[in-house]
PDB file of N, CA and C in Angstrom:
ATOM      1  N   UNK A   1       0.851  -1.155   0.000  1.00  0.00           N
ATOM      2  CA  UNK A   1       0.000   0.000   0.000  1.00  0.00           C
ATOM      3  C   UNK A   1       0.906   1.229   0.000  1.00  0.00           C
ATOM      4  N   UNK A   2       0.929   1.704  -0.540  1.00  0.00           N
ATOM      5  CA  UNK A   2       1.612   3.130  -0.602  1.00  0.00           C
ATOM      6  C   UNK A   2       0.322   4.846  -1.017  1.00  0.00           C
ATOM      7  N   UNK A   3       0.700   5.603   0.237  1.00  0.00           N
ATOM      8  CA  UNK A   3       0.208   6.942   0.295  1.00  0.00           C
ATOM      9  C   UNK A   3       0.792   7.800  -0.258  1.00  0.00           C
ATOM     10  N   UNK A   4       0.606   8.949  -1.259  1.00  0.00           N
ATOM     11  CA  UNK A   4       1.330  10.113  -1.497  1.00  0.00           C
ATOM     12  C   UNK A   4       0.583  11.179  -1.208  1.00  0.00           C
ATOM     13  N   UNK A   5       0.740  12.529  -0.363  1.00  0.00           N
ATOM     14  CA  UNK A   5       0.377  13.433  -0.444  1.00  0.00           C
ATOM     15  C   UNK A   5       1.261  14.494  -1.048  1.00  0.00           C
ATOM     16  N   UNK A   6       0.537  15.464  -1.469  1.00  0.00           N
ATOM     17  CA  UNK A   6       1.235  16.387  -2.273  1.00  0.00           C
ATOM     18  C   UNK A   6       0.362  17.770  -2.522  1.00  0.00           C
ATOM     19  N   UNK A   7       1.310  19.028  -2.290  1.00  0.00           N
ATOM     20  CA  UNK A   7       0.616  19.974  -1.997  1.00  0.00           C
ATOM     21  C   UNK A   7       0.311  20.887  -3.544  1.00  0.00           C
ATOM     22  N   UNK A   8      -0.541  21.048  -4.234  1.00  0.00           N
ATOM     23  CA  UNK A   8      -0.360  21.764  -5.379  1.00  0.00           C
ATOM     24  C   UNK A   8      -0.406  23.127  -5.261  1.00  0.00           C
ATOM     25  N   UNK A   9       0.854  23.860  -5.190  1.00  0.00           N
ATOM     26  CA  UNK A   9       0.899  25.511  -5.591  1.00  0.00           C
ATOM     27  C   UNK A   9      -0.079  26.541  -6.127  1.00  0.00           C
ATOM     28  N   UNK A  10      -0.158  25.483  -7.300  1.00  0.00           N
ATOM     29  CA  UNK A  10      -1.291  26.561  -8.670  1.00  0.00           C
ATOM     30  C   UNK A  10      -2.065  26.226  -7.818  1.00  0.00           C
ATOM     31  N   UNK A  11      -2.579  25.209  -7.764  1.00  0.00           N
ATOM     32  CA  UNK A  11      -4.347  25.505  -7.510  1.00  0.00           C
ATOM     33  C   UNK A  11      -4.752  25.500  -6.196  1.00  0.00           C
ATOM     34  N   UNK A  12      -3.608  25.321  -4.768  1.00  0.00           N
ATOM     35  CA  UNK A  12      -3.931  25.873  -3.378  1.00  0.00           C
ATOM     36  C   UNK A  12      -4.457  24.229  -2.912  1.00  0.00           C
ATOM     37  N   UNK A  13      -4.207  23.664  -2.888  1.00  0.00           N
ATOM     38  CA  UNK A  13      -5.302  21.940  -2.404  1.00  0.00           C
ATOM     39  C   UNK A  13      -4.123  20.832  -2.304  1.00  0.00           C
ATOM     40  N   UNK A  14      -4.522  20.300  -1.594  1.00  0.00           N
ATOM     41  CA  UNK A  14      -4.025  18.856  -0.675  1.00  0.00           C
ATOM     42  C   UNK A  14      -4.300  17.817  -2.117  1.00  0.00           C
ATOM     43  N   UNK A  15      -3.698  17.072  -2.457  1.00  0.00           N
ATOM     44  CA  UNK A  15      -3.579  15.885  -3.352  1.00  0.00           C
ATOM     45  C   UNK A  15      -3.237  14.221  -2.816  1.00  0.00           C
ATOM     46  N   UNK A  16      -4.240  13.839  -2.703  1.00  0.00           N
ATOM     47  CA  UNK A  16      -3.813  12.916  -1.667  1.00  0.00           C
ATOM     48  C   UNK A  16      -4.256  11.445  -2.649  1.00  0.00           C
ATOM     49  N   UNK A  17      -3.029  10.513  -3.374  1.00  0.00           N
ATOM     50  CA  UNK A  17      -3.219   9.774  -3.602  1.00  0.00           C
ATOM     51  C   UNK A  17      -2.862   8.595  -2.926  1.00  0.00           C
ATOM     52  N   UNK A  18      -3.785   7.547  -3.173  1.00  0.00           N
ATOM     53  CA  UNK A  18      -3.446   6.414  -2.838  1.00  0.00           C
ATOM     54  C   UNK A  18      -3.479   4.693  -3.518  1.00  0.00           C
ATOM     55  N   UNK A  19      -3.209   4.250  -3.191  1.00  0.00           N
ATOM     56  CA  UNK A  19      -3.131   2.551  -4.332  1.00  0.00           C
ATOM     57  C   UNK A  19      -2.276   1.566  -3.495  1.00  0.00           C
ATOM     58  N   UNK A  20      -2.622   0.485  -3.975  1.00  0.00           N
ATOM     59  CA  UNK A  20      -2.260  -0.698  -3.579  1.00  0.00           C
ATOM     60  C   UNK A  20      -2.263  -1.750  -4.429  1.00  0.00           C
ATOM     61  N   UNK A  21      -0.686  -2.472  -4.189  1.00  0.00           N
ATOM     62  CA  UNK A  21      -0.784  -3.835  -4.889  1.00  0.00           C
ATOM     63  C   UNK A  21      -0.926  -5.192  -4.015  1.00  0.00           C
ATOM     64  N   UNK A  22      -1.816  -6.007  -4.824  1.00  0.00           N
ATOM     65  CA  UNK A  22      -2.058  -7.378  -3.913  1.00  0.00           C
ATOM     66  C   UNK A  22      -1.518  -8.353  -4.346  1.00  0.00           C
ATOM     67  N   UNK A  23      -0.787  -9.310  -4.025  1.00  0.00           N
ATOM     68  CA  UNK A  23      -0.241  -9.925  -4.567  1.00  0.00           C
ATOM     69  C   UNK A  23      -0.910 -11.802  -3.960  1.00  0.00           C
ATOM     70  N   UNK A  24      -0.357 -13.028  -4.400  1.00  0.00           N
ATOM     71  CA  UNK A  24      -0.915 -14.052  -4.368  1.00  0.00           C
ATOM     72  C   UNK A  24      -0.027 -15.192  -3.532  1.00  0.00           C
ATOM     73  N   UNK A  25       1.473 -14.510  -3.309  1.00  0.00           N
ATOM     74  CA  UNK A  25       2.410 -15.617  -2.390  1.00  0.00           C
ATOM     75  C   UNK A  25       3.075 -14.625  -1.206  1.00  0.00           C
ATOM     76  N   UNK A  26       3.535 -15.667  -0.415  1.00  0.00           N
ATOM     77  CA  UNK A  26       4.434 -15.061   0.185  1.00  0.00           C
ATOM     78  C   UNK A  26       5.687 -14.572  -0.200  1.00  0.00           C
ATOM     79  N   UNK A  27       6.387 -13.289   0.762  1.00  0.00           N
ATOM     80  CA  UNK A  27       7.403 -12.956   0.713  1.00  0.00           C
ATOM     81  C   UNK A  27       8.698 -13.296   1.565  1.00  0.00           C
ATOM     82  N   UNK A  28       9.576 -14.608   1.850  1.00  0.00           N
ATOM     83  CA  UNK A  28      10.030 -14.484   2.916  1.00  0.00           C
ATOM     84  C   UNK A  28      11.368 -13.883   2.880  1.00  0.00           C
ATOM     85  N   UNK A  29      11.901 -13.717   3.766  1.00  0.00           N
ATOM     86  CA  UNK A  29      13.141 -13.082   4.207  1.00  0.00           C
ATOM     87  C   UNK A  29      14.326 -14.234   5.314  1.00  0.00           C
ATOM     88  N   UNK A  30      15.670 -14.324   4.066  1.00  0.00           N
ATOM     89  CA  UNK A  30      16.582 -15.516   4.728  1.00  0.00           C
ATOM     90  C   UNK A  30      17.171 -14.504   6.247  1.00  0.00           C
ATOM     91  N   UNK A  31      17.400 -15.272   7.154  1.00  0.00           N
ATOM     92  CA  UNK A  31      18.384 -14.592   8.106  1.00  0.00           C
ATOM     93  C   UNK A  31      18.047 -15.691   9.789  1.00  0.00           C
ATOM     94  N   UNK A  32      18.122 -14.972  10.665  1.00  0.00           N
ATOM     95  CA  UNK A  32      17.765 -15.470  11.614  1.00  0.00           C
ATOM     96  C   UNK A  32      17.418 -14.618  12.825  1.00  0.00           C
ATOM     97  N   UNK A  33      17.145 -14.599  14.245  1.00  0.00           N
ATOM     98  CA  UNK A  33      16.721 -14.282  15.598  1.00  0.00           C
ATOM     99  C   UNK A  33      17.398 -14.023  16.250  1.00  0.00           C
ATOM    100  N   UNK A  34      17.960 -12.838  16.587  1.00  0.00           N
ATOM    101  CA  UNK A  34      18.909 -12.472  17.866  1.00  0.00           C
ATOM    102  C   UNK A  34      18.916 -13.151  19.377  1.00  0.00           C
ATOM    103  N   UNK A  35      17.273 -13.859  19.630  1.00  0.00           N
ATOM    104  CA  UNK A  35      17.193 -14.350  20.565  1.00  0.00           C
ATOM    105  C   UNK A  35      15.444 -14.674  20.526  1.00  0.00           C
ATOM    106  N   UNK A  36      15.152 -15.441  21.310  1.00  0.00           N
ATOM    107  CA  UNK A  36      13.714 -16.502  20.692  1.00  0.00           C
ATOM    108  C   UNK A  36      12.966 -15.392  20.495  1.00  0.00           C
ATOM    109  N   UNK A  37      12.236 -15.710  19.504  1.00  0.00           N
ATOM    110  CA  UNK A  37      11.476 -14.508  18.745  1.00  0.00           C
ATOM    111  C   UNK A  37      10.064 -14.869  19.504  1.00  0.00           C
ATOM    112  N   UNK A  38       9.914 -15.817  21.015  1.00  0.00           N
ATOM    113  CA  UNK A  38       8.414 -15.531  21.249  1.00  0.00           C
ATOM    114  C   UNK A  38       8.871 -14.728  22.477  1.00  0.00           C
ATOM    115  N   UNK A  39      10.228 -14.354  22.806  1.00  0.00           N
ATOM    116  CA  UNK A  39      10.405 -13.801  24.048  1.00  0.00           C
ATOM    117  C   UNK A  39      10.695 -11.874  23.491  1.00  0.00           C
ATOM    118  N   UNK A  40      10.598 -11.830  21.931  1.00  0.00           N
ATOM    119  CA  UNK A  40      11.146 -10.347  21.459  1.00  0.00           C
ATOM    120  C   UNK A  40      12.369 -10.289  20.561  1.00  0.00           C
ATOM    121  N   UNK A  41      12.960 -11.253  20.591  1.00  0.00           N
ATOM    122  CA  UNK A  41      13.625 -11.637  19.697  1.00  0.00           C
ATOM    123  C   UNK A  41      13.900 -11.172  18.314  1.00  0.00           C
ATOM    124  N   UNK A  42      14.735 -10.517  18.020  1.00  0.00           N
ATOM    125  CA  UNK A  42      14.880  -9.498  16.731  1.00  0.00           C
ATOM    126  C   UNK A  42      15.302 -10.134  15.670  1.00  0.00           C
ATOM    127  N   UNK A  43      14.632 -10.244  14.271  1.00  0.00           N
ATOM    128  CA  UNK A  43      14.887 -10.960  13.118  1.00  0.00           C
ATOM    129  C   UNK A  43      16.497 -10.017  12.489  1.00  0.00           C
ATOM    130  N   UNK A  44      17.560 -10.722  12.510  1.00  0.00           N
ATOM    131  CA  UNK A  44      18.887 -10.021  11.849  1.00  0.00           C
ATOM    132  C   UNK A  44      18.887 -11.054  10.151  1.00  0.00           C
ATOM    133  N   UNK A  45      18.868 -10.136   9.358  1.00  0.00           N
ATOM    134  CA  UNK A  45      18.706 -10.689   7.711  1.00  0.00           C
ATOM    135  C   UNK A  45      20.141 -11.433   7.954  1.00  0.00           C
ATOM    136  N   UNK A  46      20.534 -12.378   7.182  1.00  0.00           N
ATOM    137  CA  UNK A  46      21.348 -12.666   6.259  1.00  0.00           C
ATOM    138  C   UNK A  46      22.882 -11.751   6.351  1.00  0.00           C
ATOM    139  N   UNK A  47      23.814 -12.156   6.291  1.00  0.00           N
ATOM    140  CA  UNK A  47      24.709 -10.985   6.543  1.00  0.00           C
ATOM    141  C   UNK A  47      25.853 -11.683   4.929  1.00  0.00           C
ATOM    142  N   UNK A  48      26.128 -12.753   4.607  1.00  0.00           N
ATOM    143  CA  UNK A  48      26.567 -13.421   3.809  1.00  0.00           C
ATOM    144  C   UNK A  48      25.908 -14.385   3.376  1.00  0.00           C
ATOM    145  N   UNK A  49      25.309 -14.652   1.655  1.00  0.00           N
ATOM    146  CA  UNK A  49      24.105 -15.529   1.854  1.00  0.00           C
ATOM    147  C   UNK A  49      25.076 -17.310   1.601  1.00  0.00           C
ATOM    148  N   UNK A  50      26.052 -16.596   1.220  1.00  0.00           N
ATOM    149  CA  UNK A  50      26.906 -17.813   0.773  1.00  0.00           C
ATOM    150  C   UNK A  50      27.341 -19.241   1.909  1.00  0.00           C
ATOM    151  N   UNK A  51      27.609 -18.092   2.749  1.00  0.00           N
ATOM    152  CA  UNK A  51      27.952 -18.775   4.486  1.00  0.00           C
ATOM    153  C   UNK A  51      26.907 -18.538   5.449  1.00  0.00           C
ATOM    154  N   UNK A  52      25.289 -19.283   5.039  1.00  0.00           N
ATOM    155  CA  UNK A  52      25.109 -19.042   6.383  1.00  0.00           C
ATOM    156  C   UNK A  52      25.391 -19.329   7.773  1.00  0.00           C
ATOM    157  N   UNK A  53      24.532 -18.789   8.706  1.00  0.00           N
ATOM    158  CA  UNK A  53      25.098 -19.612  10.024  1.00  0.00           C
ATOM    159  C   UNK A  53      23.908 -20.804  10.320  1.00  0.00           C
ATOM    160  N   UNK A  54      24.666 -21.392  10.355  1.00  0.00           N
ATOM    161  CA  UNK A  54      23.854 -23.314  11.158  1.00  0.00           C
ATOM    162  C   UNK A  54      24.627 -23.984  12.060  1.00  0.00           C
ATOM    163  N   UNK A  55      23.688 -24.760  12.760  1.00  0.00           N
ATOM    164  CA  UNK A  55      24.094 -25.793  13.808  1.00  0.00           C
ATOM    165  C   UNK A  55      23.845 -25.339  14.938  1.00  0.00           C
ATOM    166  N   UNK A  56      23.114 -24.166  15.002  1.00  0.00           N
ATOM    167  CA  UNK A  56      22.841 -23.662  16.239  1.00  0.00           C
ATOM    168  C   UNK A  56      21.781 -24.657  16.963  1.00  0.00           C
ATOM    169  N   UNK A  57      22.109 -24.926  18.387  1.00  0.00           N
ATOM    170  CA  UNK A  57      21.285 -25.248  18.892  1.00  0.00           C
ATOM    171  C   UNK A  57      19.563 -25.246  18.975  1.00  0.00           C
ATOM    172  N   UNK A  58      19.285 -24.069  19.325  1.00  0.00           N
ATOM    173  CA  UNK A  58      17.881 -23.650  18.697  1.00  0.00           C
ATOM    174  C   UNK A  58      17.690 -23.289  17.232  1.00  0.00           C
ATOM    175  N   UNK A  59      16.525 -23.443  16.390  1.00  0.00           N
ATOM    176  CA  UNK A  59      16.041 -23.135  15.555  1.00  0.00           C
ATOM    177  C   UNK A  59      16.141 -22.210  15.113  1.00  0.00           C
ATOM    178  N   UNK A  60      15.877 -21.241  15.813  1.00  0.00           N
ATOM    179  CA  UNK A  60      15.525 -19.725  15.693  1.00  0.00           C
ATOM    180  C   UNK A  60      17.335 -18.951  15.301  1.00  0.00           C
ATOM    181  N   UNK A  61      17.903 -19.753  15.944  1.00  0.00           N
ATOM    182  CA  UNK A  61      19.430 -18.886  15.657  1.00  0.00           C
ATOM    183  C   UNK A  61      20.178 -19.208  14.363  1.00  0.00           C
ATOM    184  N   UNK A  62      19.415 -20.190  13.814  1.00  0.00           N
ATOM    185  CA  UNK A  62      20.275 -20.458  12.215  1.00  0.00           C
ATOM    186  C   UNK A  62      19.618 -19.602  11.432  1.00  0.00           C
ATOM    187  N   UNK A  63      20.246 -19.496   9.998  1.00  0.00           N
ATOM    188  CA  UNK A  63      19.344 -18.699   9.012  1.00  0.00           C
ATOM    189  C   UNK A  63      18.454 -19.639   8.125  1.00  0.00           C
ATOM    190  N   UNK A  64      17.708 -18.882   7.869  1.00  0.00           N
ATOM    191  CA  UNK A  64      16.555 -20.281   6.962  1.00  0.00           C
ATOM    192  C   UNK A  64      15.714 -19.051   6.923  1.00  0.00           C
ATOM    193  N   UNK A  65      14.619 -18.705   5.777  1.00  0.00           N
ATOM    194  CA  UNK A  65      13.960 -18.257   4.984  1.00  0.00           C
ATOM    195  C   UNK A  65      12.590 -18.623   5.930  1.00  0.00           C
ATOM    196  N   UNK A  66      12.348 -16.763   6.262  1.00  0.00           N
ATOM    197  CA  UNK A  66      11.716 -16.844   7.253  1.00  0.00           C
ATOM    198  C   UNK A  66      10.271 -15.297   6.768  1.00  0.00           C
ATOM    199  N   UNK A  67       9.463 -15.844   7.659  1.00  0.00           N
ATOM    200  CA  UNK A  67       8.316 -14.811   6.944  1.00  0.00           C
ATOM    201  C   UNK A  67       7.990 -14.009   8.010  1.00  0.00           C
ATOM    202  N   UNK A  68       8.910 -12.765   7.676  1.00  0.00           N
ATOM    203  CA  UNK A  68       8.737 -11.785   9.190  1.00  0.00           C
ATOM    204  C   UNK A  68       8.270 -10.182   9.167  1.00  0.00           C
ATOM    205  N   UNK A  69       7.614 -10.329   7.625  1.00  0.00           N
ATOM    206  CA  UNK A  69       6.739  -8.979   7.485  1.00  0.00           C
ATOM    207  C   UNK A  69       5.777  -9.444   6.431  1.00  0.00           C
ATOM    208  N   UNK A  70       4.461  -8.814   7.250  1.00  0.00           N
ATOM    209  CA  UNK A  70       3.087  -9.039   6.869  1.00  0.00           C
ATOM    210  C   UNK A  70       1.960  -8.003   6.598  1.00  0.00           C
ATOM    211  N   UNK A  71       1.297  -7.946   6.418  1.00  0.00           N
ATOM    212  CA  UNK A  71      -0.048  -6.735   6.784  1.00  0.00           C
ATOM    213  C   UNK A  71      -1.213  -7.478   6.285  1.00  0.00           C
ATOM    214  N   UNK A  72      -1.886  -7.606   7.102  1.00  0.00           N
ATOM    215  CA  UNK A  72      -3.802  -7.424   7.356  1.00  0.00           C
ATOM    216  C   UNK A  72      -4.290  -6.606   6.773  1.00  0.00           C
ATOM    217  N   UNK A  73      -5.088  -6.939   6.120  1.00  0.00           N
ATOM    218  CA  UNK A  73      -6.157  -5.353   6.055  1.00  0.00           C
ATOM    219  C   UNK A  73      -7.762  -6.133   5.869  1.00  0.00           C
ATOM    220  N   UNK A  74      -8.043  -5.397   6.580  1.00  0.00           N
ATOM    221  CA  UNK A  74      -9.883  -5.828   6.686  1.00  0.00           C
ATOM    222  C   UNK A  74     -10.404  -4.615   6.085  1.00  0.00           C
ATOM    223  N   UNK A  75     -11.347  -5.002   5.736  1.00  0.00           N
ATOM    224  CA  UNK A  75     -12.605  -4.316   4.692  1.00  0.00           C
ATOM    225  C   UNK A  75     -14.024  -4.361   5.484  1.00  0.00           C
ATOM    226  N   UNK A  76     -14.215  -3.474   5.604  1.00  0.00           N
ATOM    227  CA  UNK A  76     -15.776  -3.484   6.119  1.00  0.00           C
ATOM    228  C   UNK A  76     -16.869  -2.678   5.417  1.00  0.00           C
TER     229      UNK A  76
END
């Protein structure tokens, strides 16, 4: 979803467009969790995709292709 407002000079008025694209799959993002992501845990991307990091004990600390931005939108 993207907003633009914009002020027009000549004619004195607020321009306020808006639009959105929807799309049909997910988007995920490789990297991993600074620390368990149900305790707050911060998603860090990928830093080298060549070498990731694995073998970590927990799950959450290796990198693996992960889906950590979303948006809802309801219609009423």
């Amino acid at each position: 979803m993207r907003a633009v407002r914009v002020l027009d000079s000549d004619a004195i008025e607020d321009i306020l467009a808006v639009d959105a694209w929807v799309g049909v799959n997910t988007v995920r993002d490789f990297g991993h969790y600074d620390a368990d992501p149900a305790r707050g845990g911060k998603f860090v991307p990928v830093v080298d995709p060549a070498n990731p990091i694995t073998g970590q004990t927990d799950p959450w600390a290796n990198d693996a292709e992960r889906l950590v931005r979303a948006v809802k939108i309801t219609v009423s």
